[in-house]
Protein backbone atom coordinates (compact mmCIF):
# COMPACT_ATOMS: atom_id res chain seq x y z
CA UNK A 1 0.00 0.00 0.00
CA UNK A 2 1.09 3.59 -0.80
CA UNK A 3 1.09 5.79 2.01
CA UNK A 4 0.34 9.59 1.82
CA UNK A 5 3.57 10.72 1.77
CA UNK A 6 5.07 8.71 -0.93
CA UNK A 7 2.30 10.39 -2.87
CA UNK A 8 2.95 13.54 -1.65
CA UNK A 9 6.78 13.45 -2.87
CA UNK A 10 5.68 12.69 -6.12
CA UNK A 11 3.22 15.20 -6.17
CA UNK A 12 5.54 18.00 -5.22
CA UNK A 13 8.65 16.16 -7.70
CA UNK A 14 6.55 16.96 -10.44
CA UNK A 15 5.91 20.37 -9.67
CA UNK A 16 9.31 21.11 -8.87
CA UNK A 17 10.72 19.20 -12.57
CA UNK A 18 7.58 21.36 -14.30
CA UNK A 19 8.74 24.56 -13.19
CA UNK A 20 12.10 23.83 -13.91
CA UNK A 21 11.68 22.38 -17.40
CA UNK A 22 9.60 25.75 -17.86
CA UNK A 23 12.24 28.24 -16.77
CA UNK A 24 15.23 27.14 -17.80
CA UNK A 25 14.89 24.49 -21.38
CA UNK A 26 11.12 25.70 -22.53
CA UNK A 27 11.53 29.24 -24.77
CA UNK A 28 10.19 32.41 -23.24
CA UNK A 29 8.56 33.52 -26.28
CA UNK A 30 5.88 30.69 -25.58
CA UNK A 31 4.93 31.87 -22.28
CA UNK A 32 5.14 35.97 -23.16
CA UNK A 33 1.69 37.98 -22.91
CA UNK A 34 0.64 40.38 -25.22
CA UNK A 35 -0.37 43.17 -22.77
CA UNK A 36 3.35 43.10 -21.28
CA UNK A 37 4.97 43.92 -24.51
CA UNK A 38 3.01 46.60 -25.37
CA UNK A 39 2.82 48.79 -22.33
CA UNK A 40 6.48 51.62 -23.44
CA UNK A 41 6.37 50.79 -26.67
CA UNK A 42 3.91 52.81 -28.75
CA UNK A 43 1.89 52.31 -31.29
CA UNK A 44 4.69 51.79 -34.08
CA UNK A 45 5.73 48.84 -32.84
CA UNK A 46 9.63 49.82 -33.48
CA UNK A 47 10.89 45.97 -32.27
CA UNK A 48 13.12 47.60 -29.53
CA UNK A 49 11.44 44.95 -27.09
């Protein structure tokens, strides 16, 4: 039988290898938003961001 901590240690493993598969190997262009981009930038879009 499992116990509750066993599945507690694999619940928080998987969270910890998620977040760091996200920040460091996954590209940040596929988590950027919109709205952040386009706050100092203008209407021109000039690509300085």
């Amino acid at each position: 039988m499992i116990s509750f901590q066993t599945i507690l240690v694999y619940i928080i493993l998987a969270i910890a290898v998620g977040y760091l598969v996200k920040k460091f190997i996954l590209p940040k262009a596929l988590f950027a938003s919109n709205k952040s981009n386009s706050k100092g930038c203008g209407q021109d879009n000039c690509g300085c961001h």
